[in-house]
PDB file of N, CA and C in Angstrom:
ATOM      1  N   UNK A   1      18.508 -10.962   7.709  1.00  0.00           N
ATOM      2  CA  UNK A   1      19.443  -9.983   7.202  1.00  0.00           C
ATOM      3  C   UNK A   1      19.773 -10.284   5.735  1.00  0.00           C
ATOM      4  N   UNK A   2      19.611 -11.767   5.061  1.00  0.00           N
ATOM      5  CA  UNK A   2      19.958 -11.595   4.231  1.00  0.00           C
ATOM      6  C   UNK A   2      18.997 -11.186   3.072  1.00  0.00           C
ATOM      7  N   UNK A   3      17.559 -11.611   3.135  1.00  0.00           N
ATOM      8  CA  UNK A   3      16.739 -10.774   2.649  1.00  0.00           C
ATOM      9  C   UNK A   3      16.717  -9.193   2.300  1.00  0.00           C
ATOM     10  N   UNK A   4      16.816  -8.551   3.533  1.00  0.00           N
ATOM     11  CA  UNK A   4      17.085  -7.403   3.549  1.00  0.00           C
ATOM     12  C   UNK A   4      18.015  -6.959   2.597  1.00  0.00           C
ATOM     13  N   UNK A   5      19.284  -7.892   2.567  1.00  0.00           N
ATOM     14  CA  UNK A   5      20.447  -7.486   1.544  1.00  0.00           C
ATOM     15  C   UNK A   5      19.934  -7.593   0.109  1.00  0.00           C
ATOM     16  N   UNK A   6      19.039  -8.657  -0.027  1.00  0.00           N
ATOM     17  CA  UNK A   6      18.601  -9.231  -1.311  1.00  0.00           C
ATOM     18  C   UNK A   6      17.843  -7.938  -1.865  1.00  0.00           C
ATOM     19  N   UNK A   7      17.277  -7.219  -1.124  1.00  0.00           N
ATOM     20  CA  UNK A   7      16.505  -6.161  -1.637  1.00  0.00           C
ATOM     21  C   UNK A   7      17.028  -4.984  -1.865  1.00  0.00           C
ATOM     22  N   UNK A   8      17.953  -4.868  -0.904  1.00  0.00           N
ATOM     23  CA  UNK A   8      19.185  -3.454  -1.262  1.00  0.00           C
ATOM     24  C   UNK A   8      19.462  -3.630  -2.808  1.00  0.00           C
ATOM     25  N   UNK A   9      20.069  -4.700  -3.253  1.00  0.00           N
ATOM     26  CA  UNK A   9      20.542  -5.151  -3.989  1.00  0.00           C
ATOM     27  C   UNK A   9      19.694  -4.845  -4.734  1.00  0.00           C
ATOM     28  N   UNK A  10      18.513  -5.532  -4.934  1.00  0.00           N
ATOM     29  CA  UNK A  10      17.535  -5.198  -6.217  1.00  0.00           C
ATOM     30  C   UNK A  10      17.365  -3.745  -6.202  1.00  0.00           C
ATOM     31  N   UNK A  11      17.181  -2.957  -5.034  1.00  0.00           N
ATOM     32  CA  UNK A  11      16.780  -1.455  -5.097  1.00  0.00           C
ATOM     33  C   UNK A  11      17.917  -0.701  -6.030  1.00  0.00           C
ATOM     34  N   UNK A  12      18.874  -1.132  -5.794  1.00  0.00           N
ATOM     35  CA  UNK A  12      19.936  -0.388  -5.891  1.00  0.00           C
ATOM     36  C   UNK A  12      20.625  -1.012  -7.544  1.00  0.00           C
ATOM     37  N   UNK A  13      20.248  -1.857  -8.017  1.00  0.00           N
ATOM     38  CA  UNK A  13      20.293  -2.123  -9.100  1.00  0.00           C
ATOM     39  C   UNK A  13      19.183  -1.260  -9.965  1.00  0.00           C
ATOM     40  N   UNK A  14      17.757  -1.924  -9.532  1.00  0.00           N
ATOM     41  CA  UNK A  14      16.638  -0.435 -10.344  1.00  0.00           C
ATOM     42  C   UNK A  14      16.927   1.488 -10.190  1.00  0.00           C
ATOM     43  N   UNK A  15      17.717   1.525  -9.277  1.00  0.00           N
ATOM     44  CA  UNK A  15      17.710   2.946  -9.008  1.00  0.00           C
ATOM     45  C   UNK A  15      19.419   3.366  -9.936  1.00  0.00           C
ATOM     46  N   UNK A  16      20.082   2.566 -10.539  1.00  0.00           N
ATOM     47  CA  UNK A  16      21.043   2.906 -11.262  1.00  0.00           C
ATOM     48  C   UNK A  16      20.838   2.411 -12.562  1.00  0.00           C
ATOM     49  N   UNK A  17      20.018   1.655 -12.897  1.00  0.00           N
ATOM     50  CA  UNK A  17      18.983   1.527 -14.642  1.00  0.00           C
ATOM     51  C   UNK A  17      18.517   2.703 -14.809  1.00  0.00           C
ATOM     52  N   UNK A  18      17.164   3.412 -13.591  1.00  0.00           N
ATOM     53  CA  UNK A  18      16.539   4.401 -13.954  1.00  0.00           C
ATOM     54  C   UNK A  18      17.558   5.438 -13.872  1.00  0.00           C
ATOM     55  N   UNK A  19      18.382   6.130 -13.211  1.00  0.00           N
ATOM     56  CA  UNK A  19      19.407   6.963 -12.677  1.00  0.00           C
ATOM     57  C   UNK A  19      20.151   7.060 -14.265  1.00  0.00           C
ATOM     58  N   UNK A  20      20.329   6.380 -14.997  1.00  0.00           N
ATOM     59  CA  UNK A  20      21.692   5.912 -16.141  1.00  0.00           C
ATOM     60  C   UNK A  20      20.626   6.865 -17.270  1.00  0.00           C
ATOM     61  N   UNK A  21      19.442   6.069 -17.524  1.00  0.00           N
ATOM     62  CA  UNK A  21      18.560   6.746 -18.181  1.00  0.00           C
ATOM     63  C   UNK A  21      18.220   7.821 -17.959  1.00  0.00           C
ATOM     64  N   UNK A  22      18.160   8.450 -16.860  1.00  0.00           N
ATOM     65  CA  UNK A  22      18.134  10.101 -17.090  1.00  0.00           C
ATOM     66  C   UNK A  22      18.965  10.268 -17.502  1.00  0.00           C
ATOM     67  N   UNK A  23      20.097  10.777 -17.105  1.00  0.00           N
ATOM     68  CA  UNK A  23      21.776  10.734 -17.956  1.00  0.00           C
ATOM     69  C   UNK A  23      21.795  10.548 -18.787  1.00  0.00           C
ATOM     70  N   UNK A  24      21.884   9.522 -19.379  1.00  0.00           N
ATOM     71  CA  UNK A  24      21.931   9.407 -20.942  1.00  0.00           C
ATOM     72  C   UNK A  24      20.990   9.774 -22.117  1.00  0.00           C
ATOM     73  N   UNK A  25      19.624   9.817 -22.015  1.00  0.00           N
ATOM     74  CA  UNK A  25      18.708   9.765 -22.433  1.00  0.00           C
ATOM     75  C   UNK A  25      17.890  10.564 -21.881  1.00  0.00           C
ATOM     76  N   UNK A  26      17.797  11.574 -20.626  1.00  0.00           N
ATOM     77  CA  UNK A  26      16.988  12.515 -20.497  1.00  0.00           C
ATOM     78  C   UNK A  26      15.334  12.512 -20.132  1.00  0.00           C
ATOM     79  N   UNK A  27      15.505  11.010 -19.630  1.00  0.00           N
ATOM     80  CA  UNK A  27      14.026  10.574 -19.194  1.00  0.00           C
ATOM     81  C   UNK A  27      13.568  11.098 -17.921  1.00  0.00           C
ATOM     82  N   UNK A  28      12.751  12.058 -18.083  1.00  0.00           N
ATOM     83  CA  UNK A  28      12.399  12.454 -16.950  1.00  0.00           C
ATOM     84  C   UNK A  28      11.556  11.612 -16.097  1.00  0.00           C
ATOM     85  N   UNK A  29      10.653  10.563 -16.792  1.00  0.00           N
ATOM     86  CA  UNK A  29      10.257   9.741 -15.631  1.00  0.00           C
ATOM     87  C   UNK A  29      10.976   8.881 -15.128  1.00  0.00           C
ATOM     88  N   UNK A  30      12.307   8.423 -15.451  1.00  0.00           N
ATOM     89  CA  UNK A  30      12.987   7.238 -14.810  1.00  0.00           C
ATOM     90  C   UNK A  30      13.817   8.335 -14.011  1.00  0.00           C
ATOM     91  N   UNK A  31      13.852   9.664 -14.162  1.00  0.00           N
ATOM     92  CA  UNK A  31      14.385  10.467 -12.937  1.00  0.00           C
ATOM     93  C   UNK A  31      14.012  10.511 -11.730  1.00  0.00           C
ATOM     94  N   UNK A  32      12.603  10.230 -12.114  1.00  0.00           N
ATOM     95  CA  UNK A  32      11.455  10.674 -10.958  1.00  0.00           C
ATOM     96  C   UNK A  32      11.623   9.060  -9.992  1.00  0.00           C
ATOM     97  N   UNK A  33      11.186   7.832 -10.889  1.00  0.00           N
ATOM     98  CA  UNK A  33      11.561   6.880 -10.577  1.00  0.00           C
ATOM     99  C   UNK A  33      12.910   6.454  -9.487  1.00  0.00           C
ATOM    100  N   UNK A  34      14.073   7.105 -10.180  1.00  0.00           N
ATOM    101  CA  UNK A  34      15.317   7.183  -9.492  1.00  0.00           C
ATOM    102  C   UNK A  34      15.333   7.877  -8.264  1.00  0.00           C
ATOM    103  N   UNK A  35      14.930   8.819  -8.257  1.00  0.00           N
ATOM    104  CA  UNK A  35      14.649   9.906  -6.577  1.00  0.00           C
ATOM    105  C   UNK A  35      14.009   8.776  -5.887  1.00  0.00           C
ATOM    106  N   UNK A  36      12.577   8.294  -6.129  1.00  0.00           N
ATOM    107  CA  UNK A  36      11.944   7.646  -5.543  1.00  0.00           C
ATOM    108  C   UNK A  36      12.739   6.508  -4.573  1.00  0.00           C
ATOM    109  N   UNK A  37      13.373   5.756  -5.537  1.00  0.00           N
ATOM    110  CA  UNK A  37      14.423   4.275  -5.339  1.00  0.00           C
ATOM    111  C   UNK A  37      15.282   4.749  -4.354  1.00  0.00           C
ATOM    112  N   UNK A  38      15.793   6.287  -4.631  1.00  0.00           N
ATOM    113  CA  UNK A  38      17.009   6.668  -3.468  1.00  0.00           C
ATOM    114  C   UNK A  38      16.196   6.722  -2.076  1.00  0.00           C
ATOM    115  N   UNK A  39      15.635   7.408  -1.780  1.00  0.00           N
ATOM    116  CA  UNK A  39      14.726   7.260  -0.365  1.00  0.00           C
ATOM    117  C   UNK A  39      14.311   6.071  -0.501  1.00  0.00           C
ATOM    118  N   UNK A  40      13.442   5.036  -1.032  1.00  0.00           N
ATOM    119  CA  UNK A  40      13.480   4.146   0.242  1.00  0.00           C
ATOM    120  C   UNK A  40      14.705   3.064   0.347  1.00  0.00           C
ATOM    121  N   UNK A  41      15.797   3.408  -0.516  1.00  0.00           N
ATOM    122  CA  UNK A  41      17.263   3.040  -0.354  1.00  0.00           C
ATOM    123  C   UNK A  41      17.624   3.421   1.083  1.00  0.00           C
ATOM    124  N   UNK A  42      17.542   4.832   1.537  1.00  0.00           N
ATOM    125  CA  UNK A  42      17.880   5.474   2.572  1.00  0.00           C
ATOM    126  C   UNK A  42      17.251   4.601   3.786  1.00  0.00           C
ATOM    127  N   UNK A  43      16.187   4.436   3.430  1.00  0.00           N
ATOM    128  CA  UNK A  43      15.076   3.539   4.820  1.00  0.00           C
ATOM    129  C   UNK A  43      15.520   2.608   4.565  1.00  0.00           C
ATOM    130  N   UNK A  44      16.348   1.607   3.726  1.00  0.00           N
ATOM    131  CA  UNK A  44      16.382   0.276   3.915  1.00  0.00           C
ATOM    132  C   UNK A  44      17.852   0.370   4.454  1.00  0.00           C
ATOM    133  N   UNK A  45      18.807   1.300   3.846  1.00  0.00           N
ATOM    134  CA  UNK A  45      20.217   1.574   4.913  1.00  0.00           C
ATOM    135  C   UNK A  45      19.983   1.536   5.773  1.00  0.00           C
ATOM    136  N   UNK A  46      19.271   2.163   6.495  1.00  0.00           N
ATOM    137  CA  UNK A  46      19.046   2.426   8.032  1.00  0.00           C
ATOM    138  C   UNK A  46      18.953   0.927   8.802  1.00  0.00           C
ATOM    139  N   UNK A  47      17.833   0.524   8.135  1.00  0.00           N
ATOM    140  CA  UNK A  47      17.168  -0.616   8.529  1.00  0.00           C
ATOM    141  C   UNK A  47      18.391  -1.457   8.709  1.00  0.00           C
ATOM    142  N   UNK A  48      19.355  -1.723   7.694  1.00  0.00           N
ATOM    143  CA  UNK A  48      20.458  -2.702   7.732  1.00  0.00           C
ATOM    144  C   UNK A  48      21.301  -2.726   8.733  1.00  0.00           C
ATOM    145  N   UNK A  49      21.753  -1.262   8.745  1.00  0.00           N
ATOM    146  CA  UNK A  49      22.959  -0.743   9.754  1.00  0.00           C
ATOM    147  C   UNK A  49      22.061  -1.252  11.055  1.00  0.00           C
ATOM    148  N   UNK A  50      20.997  -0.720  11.554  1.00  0.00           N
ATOM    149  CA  UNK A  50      20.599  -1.395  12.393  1.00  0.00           C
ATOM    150  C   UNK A  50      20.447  -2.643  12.935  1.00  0.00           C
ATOM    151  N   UNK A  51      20.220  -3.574  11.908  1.00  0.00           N
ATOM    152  CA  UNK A  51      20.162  -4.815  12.014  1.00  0.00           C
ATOM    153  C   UNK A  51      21.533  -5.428  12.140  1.00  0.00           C
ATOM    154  N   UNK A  52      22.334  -4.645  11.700  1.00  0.00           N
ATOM    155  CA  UNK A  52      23.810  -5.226  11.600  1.00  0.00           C
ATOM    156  C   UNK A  52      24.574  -4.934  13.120  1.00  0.00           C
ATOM    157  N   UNK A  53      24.386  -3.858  13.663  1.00  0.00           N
ATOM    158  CA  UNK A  53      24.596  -3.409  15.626  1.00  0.00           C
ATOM    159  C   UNK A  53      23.803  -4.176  15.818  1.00  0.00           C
ATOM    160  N   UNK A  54      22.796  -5.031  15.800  1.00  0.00           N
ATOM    161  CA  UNK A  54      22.197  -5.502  16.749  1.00  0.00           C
ATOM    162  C   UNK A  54      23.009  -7.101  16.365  1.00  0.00           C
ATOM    163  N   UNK A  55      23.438  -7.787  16.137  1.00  0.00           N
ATOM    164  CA  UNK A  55      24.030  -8.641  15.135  1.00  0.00           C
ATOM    165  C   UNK A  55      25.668  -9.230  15.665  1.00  0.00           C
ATOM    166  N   UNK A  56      25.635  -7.662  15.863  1.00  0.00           N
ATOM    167  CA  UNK A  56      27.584  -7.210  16.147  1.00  0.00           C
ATOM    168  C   UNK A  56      27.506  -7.876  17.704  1.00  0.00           C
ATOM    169  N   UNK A  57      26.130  -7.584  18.597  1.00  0.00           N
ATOM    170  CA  UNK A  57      26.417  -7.588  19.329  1.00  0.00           C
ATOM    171  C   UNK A  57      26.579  -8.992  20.267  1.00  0.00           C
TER     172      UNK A  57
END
């Protein structure tokens, strides 16, 4: 689990670098980049919450 966290973490750090840069700067590939980072953000939430009920229990 804590791996898992270790990587949220990195995901979610690259997906608000690229995310900032569209915004500010209008980069459409670190937009594209950023979408990307959010889905498999979404699959690695999942993954956690899961791991975390099984954990709880």
């Amino acid at each position: 689990m804590k791996k898992l966290s270790a990587t949220i973490e990195e995901k979610m750090q690259f997906f608000a670098e690229n995310a900032k840069a569209q915004v500010e700067n209008g980069n459409k590939a670190a937009g594209m980049r950023a979408r990307k980072a959010s889905l498999e953000l979404e699959k690695l939430l999942k993954e956690f919450r899961k791991e975390s009920i099984e954990a709880a229990k």
